[in-house]
Protein backbone atom coordinates (compact mmCIF):
# COMPACT_ATOMS: atom_id res chain seq x y z
CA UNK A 1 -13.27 25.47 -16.56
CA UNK A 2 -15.22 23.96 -19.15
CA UNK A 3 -14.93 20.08 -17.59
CA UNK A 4 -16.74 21.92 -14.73
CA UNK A 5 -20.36 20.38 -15.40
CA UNK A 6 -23.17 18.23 -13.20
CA UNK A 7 -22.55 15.13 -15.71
CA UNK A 8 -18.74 14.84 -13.84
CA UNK A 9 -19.92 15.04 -10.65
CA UNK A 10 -21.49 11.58 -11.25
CA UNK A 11 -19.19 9.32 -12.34
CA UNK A 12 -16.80 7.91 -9.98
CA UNK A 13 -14.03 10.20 -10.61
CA UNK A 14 -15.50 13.10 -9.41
CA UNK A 15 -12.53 12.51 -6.02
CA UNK A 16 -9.93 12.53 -8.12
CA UNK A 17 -11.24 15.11 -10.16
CA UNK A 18 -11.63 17.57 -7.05
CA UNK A 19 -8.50 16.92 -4.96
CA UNK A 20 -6.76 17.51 -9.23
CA UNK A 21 -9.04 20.61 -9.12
CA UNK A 22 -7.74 21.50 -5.69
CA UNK A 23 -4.42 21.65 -6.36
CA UNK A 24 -4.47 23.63 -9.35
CA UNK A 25 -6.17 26.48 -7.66
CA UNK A 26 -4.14 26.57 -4.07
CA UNK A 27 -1.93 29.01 -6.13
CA UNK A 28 -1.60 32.36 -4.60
CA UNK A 29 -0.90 33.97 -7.42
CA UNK A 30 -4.16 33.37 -9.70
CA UNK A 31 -6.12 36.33 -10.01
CA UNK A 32 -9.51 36.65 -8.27
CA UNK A 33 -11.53 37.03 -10.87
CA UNK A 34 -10.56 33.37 -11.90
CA UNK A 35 -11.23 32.05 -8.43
CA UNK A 36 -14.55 33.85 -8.59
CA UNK A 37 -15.47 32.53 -11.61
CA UNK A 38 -14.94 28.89 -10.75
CA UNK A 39 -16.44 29.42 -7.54
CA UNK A 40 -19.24 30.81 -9.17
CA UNK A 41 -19.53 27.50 -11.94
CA UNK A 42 -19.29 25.36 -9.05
CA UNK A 43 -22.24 27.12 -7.41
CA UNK A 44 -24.07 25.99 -10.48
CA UNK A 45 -23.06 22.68 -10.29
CA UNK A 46 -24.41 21.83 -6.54
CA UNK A 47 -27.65 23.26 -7.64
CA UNK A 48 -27.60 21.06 -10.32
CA UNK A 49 -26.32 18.22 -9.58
CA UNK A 50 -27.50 15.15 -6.51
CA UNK A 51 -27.42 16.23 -2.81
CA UNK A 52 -24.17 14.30 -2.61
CA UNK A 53 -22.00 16.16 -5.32
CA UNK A 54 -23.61 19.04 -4.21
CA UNK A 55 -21.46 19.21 -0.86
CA UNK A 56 -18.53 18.21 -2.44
CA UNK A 57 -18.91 21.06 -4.77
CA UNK A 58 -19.65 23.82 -1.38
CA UNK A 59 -16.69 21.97 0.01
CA UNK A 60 -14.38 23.11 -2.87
CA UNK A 61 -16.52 26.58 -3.02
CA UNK A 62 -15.87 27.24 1.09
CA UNK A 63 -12.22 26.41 0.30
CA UNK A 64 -11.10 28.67 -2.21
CA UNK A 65 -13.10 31.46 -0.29
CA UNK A 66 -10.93 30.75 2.42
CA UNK A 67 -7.65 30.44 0.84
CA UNK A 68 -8.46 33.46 -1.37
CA UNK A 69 -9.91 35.98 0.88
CA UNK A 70 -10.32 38.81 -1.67
């Protein structure tokens, strides 16, 4: 959670860093608070961040919403 932060999001990692991301929270079993709350810090993230790692971070935020409904 705490590597979750607009300086990431412009290095050259930041792929690799979301598809590592991505896998770690395609669990069904993680509570929804915890998806909230990442969904949420990612939020802050495209605001804060270029226009570019901005839709990578709504990309990751419209996929958890979808894969964790509640």
């Amino acid at each position: 959670y705490d590597l979750v932060r607009p300086s990431l999001f412009h290095t050259g990692n930041r792929e690799s860093f979301c598809t590592l991301l991505d896998a770690c929270l395609k669990s069904s079993h993680l509570p929804a608070y915890l998806i909230a709350s990442f969904c949420k810090k990612l939020a802050r993230v495209a605001l804060l961040s270029t226009p570019s790692s901005g839709l990578f971070a709504l990309a990751m935020i419209y996929n958890l919403l979808r894969r964790h409904p509640n």
